[in-house]
PDB file of N, CA and C in Angstrom:
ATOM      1  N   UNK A   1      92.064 177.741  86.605  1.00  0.00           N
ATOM      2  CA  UNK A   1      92.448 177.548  85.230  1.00  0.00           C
ATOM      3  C   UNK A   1      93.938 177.772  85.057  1.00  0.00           C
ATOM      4  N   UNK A   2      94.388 177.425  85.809  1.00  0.00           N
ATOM      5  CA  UNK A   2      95.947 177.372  85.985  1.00  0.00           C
ATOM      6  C   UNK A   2      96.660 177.145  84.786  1.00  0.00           C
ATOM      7  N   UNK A   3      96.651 175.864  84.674  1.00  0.00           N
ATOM      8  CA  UNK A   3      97.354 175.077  83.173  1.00  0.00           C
ATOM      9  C   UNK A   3      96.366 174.697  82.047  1.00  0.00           C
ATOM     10  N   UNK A   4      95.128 174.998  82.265  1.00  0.00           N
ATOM     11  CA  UNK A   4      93.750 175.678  81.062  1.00  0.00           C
ATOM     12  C   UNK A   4      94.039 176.178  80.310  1.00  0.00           C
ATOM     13  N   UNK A   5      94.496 176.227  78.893  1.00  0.00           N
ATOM     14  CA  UNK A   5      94.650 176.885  77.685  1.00  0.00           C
ATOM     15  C   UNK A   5      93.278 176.545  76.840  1.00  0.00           C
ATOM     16  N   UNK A   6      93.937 177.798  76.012  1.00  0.00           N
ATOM     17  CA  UNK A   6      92.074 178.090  74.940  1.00  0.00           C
ATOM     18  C   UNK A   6      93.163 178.420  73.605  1.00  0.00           C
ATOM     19  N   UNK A   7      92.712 178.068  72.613  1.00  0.00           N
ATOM     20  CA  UNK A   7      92.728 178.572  71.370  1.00  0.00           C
ATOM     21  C   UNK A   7      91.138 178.762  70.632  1.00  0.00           C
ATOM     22  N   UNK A   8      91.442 180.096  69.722  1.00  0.00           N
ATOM     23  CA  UNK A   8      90.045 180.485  68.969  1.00  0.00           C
ATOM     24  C   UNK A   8      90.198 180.187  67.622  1.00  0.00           C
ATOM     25  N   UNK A   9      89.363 180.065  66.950  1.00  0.00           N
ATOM     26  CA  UNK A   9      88.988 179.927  65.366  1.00  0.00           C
ATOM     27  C   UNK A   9      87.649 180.307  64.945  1.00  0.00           C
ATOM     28  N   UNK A  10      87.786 181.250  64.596  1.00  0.00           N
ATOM     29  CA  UNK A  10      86.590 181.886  64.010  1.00  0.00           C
ATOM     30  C   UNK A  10      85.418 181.890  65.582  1.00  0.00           C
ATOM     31  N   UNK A  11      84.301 181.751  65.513  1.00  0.00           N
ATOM     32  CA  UNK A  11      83.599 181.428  66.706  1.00  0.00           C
ATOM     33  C   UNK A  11      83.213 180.053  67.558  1.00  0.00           C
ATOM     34  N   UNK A  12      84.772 179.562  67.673  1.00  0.00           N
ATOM     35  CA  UNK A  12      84.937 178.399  67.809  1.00  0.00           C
ATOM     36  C   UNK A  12      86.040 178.386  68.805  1.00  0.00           C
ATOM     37  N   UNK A  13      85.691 178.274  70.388  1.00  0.00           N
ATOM     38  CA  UNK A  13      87.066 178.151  71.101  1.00  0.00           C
ATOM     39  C   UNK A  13      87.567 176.645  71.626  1.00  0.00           C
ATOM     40  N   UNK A  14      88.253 176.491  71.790  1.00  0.00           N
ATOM     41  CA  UNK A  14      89.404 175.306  72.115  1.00  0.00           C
ATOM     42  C   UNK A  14      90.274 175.428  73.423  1.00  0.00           C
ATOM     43  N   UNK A  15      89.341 174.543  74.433  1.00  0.00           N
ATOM     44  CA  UNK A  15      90.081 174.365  75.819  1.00  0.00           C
ATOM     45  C   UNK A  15      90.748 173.166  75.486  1.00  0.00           C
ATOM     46  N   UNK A  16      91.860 172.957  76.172  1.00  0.00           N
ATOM     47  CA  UNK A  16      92.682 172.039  76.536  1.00  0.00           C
ATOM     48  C   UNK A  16      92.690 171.884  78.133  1.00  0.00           C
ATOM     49  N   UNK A  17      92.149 170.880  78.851  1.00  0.00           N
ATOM     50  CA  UNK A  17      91.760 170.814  80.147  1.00  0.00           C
ATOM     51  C   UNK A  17      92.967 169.867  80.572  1.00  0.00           C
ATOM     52  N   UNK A  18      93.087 169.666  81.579  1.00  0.00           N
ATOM     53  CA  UNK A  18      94.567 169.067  82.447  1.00  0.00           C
ATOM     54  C   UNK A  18      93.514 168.519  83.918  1.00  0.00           C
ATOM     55  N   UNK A  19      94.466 167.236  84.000  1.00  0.00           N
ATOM     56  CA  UNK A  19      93.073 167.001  85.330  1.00  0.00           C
ATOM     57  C   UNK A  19      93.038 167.944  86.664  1.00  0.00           C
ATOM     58  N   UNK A  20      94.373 168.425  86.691  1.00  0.00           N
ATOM     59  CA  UNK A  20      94.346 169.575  87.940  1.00  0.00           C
ATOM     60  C   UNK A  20      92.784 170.248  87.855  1.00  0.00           C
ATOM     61  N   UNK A  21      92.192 171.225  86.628  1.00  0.00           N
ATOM     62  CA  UNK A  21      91.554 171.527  86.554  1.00  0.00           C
ATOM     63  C   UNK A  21      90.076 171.262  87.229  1.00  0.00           C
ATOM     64  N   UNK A  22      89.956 169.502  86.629  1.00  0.00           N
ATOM     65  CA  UNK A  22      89.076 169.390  87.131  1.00  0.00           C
ATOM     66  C   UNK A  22      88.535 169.313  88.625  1.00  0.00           C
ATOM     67  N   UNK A  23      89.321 169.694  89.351  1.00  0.00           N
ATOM     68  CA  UNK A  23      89.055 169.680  90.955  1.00  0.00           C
ATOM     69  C   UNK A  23      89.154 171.321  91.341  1.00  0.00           C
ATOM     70  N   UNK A  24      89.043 172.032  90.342  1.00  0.00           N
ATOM     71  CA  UNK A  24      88.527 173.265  90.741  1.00  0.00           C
ATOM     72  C   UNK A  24      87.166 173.551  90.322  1.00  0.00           C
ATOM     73  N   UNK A  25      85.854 173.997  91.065  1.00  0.00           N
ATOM     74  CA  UNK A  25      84.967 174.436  91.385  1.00  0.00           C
ATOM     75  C   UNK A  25      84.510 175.579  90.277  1.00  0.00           C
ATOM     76  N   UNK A  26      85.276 176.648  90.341  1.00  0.00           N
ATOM     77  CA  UNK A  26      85.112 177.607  89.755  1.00  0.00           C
ATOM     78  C   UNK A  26      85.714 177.989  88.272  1.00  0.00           C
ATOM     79  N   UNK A  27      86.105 176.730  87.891  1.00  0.00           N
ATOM     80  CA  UNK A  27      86.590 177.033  86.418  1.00  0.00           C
ATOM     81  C   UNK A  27      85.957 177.055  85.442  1.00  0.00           C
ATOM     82  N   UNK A  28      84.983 176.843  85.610  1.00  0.00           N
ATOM     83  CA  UNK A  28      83.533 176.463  84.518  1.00  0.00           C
ATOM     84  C   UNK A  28      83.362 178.024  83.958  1.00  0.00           C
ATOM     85  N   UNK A  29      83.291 178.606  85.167  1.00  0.00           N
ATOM     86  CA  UNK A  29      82.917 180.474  85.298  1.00  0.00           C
ATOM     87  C   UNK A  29      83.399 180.752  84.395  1.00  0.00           C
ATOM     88  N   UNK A  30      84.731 181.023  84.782  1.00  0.00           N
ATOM     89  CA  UNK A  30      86.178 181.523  84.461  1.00  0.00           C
ATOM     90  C   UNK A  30      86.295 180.678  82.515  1.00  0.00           C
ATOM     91  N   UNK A  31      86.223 179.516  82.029  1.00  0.00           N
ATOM     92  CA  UNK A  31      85.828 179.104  80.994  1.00  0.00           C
ATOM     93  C   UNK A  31      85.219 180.002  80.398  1.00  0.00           C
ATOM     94  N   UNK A  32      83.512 179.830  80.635  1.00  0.00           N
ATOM     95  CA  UNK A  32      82.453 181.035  80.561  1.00  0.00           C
ATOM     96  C   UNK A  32      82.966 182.570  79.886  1.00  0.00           C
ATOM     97  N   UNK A  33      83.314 182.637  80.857  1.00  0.00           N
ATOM     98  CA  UNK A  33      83.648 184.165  80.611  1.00  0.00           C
ATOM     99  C   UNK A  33      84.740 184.341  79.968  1.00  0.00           C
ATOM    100  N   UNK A  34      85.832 183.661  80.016  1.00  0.00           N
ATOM    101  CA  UNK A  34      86.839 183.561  78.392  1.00  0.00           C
ATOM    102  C   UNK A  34      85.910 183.528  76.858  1.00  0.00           C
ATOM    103  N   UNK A  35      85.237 182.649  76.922  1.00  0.00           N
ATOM    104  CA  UNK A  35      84.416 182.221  76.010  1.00  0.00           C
ATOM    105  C   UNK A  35      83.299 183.441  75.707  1.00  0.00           C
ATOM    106  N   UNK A  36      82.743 184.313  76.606  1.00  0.00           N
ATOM    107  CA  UNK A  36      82.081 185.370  76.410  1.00  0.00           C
ATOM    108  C   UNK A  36      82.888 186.804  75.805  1.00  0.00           C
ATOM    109  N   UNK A  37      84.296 186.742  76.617  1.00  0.00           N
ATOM    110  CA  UNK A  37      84.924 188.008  76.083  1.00  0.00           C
ATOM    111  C   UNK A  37      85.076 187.275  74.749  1.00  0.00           C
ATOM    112  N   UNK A  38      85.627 186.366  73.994  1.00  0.00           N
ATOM    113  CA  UNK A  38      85.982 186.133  72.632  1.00  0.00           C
ATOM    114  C   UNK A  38      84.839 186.032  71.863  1.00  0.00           C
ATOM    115  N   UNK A  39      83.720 186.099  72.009  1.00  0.00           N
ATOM    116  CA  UNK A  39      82.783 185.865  71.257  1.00  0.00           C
ATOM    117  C   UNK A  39      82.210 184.477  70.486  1.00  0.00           C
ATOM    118  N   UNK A  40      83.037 183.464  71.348  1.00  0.00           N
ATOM    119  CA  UNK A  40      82.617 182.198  71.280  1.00  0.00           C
ATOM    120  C   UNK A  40      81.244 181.586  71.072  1.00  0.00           C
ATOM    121  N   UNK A  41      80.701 181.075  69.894  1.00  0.00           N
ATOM    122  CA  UNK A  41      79.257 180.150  70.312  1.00  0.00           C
ATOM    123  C   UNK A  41      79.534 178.794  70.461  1.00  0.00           C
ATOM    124  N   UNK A  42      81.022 178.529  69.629  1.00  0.00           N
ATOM    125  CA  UNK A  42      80.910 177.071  70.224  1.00  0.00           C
ATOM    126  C   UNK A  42      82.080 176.629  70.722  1.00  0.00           C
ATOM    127  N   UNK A  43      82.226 175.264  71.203  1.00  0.00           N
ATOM    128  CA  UNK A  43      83.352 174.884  72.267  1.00  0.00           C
ATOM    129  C   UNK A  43      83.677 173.442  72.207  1.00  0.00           C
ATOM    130  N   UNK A  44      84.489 173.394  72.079  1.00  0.00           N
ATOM    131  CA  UNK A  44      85.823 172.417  72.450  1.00  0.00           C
ATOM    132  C   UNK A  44      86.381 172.041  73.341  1.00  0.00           C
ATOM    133  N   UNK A  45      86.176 170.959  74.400  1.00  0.00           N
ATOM    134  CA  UNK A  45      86.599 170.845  75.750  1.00  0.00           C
ATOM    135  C   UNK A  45      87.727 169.524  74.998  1.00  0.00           C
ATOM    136  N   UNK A  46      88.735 170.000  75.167  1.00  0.00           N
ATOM    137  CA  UNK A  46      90.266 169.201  75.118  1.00  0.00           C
ATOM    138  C   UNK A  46      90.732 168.285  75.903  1.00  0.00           C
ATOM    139  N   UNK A  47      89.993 166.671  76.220  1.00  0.00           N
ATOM    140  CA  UNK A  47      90.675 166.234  77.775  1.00  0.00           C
ATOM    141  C   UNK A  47      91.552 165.344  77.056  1.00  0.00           C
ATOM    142  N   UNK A  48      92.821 165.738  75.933  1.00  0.00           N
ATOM    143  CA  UNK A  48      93.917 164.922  76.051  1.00  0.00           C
ATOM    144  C   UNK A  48      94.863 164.854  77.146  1.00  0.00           C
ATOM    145  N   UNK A  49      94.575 165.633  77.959  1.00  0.00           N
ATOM    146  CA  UNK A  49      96.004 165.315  78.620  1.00  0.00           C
ATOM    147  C   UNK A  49      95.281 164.900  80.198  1.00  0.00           C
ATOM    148  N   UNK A  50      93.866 164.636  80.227  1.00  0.00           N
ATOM    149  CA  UNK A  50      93.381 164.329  81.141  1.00  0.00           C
ATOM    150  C   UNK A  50      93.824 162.167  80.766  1.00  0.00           C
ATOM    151  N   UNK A  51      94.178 162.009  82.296  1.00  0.00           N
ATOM    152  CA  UNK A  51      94.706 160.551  81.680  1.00  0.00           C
ATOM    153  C   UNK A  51      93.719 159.762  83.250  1.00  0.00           C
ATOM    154  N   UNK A  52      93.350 160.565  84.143  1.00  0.00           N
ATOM    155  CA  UNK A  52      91.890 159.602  85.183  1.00  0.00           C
ATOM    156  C   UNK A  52      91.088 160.760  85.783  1.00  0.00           C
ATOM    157  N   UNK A  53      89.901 160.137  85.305  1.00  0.00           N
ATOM    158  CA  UNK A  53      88.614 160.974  85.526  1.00  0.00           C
ATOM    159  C   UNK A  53      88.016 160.194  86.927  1.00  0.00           C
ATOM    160  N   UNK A  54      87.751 160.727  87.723  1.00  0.00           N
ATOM    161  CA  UNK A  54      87.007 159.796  89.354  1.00  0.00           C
ATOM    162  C   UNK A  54      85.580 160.512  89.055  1.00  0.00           C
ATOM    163  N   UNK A  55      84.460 160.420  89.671  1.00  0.00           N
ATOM    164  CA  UNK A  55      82.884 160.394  90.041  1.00  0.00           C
ATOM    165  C   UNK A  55      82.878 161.992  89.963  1.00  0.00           C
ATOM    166  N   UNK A  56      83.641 162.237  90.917  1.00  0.00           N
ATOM    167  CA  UNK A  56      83.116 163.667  91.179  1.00  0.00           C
ATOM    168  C   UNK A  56      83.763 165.071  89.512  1.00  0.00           C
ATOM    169  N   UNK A  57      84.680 164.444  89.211  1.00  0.00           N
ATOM    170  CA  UNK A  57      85.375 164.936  87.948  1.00  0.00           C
ATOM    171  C   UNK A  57      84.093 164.626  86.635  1.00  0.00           C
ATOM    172  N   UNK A  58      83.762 164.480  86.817  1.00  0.00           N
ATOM    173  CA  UNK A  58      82.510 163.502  85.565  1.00  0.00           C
ATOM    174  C   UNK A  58      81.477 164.587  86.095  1.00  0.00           C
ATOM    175  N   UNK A  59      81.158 165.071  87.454  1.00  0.00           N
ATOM    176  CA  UNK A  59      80.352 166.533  88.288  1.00  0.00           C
ATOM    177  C   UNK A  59      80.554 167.340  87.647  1.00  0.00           C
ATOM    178  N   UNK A  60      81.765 167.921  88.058  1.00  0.00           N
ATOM    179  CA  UNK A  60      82.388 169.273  87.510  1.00  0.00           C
ATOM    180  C   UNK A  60      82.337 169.371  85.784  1.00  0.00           C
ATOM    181  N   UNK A  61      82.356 168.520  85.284  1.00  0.00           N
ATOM    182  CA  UNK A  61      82.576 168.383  83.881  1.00  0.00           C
ATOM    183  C   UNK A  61      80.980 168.760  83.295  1.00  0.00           C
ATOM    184  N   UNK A  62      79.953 167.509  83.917  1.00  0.00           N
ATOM    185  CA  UNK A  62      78.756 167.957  83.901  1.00  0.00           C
ATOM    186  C   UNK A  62      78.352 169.493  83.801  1.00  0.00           C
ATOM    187  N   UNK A  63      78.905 170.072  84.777  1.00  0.00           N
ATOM    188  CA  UNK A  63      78.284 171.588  85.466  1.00  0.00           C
ATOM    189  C   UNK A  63      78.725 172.405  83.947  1.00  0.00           C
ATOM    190  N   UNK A  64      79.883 172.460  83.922  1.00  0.00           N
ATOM    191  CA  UNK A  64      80.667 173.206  82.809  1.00  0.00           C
ATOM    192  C   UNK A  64      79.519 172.420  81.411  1.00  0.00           C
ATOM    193  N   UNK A  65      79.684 171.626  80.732  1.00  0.00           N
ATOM    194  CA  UNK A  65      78.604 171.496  79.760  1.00  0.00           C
ATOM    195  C   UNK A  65      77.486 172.018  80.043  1.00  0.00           C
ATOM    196  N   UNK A  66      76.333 172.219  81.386  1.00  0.00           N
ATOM    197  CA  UNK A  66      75.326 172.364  81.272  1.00  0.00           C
ATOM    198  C   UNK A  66      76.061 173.858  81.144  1.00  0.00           C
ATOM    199  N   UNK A  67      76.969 174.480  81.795  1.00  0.00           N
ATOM    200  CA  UNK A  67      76.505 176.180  82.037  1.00  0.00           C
ATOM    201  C   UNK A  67      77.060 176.875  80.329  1.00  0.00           C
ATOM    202  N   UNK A  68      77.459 176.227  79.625  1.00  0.00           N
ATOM    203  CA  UNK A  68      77.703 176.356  78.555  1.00  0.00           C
ATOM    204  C   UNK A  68      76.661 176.170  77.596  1.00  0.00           C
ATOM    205  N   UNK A  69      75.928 175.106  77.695  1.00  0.00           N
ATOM    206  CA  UNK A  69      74.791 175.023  76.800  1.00  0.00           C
ATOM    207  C   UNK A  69      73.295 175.871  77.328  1.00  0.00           C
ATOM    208  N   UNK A  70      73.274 176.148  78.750  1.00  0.00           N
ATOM    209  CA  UNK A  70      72.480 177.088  79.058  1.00  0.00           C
ATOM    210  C   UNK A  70      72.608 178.328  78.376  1.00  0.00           C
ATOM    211  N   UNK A  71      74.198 178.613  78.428  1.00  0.00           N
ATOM    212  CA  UNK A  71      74.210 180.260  77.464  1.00  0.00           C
ATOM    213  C   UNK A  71      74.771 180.384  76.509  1.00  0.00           C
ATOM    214  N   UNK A  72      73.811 179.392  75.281  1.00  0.00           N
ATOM    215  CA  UNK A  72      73.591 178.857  74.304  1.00  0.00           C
ATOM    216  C   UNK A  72      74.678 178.346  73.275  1.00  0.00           C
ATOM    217  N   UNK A  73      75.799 178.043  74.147  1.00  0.00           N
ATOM    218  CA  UNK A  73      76.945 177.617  72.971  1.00  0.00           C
ATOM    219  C   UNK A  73      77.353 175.689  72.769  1.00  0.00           C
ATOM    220  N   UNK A  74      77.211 175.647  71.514  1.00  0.00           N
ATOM    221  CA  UNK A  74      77.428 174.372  71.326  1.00  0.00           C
ATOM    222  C   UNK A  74      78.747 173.477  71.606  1.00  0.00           C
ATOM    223  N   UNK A  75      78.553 172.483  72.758  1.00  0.00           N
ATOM    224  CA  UNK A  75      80.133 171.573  73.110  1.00  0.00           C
ATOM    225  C   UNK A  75      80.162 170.185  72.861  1.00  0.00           C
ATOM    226  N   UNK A  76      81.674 170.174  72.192  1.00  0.00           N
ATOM    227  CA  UNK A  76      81.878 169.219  72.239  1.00  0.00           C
ATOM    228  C   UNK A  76      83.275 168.446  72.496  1.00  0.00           C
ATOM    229  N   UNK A  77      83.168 167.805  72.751  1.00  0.00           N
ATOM    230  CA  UNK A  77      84.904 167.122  73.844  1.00  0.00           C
ATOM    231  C   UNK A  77      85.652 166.190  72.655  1.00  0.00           C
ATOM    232  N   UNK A  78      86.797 166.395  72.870  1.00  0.00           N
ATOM    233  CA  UNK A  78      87.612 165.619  71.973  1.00  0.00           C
ATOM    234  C   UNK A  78      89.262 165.188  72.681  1.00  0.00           C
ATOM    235  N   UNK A  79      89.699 163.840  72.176  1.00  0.00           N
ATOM    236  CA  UNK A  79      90.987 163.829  72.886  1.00  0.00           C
ATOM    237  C   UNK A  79      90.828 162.920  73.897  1.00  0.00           C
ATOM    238  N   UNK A  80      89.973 161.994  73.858  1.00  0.00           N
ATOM    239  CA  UNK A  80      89.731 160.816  74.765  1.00  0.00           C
ATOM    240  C   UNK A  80      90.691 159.707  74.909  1.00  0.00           C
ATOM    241  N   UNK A  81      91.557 159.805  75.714  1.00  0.00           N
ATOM    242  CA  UNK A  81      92.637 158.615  76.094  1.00  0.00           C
ATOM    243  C   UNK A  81      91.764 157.150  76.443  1.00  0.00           C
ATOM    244  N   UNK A  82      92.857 156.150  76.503  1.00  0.00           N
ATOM    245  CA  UNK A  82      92.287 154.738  76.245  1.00  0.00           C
ATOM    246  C   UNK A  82      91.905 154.793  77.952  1.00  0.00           C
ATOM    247  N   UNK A  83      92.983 155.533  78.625  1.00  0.00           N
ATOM    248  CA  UNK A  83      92.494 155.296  80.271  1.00  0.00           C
ATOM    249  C   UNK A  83      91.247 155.769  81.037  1.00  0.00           C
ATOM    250  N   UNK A  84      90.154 156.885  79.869  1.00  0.00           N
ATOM    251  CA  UNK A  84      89.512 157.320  80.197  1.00  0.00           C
ATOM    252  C   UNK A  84      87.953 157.021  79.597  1.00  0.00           C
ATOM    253  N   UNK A  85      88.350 156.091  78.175  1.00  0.00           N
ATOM    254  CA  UNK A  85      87.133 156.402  77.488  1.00  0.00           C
ATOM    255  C   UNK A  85      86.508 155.356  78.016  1.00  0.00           C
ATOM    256  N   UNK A  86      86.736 154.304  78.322  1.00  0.00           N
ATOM    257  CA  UNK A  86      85.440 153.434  79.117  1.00  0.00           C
ATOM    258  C   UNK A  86      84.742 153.606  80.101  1.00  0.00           C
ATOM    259  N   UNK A  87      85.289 155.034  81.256  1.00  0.00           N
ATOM    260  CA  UNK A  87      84.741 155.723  81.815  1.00  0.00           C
ATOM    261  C   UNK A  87      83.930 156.487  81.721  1.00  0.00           C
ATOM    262  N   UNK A  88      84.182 157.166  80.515  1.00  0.00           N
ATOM    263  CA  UNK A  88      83.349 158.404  80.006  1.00  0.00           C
ATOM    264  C   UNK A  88      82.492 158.155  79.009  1.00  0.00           C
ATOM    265  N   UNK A  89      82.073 157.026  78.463  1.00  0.00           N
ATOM    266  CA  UNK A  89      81.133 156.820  77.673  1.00  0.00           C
ATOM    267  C   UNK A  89      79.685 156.919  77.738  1.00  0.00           C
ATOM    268  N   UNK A  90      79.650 156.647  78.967  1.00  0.00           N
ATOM    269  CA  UNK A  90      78.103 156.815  79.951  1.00  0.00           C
ATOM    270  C   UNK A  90      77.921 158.272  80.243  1.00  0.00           C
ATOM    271  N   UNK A  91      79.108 159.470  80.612  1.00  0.00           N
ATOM    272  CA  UNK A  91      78.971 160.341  80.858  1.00  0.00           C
ATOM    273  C   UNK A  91      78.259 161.272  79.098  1.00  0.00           C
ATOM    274  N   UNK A  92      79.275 160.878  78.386  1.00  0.00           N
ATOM    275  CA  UNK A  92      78.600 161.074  76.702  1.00  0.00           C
ATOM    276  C   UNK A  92      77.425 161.016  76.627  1.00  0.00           C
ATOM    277  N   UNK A  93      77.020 159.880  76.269  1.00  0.00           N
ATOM    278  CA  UNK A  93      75.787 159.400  76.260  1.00  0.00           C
ATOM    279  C   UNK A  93      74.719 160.100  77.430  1.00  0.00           C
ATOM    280  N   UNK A  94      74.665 160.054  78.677  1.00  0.00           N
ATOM    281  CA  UNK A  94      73.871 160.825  79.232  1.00  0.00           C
ATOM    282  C   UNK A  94      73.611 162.334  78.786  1.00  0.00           C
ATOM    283  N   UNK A  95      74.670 162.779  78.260  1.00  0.00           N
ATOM    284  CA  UNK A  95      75.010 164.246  78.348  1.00  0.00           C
ATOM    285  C   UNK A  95      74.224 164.566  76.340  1.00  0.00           C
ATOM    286  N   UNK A  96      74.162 163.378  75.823  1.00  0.00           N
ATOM    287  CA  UNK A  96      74.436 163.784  74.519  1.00  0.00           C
ATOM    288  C   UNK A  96      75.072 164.656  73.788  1.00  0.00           C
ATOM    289  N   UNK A  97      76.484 164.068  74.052  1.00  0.00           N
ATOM    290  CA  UNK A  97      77.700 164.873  73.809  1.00  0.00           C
ATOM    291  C   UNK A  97      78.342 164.184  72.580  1.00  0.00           C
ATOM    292  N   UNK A  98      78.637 165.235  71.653  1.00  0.00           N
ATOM    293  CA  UNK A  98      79.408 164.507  70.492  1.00  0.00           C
ATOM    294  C   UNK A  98      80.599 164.189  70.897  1.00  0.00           C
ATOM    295  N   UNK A  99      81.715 162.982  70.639  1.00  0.00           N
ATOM    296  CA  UNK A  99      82.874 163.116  71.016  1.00  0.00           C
ATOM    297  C   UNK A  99      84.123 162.906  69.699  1.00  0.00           C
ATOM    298  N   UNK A 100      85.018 163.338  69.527  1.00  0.00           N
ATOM    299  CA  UNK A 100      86.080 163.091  68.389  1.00  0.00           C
ATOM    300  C   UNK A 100      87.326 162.758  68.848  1.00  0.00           C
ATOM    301  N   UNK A 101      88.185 161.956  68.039  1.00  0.00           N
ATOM    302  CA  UNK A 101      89.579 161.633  68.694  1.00  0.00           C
ATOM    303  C   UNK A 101      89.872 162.804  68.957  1.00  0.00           C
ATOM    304  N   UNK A 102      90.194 163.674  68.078  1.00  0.00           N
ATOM    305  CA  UNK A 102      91.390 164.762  67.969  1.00  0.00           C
ATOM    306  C   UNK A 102      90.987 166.116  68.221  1.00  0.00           C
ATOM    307  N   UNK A 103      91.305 167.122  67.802  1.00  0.00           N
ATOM    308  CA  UNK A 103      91.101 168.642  67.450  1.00  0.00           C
ATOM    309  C   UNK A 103      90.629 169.125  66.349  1.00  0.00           C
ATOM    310  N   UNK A 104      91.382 168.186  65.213  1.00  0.00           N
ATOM    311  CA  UNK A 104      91.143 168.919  64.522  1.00  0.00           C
ATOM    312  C   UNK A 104      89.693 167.628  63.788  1.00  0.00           C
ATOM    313  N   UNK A 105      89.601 166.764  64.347  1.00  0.00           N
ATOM    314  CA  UNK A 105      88.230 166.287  63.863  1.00  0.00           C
ATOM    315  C   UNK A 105      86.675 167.070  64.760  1.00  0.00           C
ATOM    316  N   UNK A 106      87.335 167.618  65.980  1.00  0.00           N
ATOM    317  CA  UNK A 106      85.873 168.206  66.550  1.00  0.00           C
ATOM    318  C   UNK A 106      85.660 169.482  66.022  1.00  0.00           C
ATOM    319  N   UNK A 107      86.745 170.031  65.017  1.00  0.00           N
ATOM    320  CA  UNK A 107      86.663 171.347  64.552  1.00  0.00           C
ATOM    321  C   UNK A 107      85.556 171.205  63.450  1.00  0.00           C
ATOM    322  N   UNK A 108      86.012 169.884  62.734  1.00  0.00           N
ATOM    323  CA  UNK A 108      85.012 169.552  61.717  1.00  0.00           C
ATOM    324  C   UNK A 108      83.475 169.214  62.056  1.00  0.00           C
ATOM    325  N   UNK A 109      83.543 168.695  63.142  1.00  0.00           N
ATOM    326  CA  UNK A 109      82.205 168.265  63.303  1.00  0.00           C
ATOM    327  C   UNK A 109      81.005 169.418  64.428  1.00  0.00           C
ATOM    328  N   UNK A 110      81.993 170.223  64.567  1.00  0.00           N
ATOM    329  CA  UNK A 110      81.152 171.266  65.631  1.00  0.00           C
ATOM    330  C   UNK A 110      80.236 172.236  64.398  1.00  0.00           C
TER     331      UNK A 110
END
């Protein structure tokens, strides 16, 4: 979680993910447990500044939604670039994931 930033609002946290991220393994945890010390139930996964998602990144992304909704907090992703969203639409949809342009529209809709 190198270049991983979080902002909170009320019980509402806000990752901003960077694609470095996604080729680490263990950031989901490390997410997790940010999200547990703040008292987070729900979540905001930020991939504006993610600009190419490959097969195995769409994995890791997977893992992190399921281990999040396993310990019971509600996600949803916002910040979908044009280079990514025809990629990730299938991943949405499988996942039944809400998605919003911005920040401050997934704030509204979480």
């Amino acid at each position: 979680m190198d270049k991983t930033t979080f902002n909170k609002s009320g019980d509402i946290i806000i990752y901003t993910l960077h694609e470095d991220d996604l080729y680490d393994e263990g950031f989901g945890l490390n997410m997790l447990k940010t999200a547990e010390n703040e008292s987070a139930q729900r979540v905001v996964l930020d991939l504006n500044h993610v600009r190419v998602m490959q097969s195995r990144h769409f994995g890791y992304l997977d893992d992190i939604v399921t281990l999040f909704r396993l310990n019971g907090r509600k996600v949803v992703i916002c910040g979908l670039n044009p280079e990514i969203i025809s990629s990730i639409i299938h991943f949405l949809n499988a996942n039944h994931l809400q998605a919003y342009l911005n920040i401050e529209e997934a704030l509204r809709g979480i």
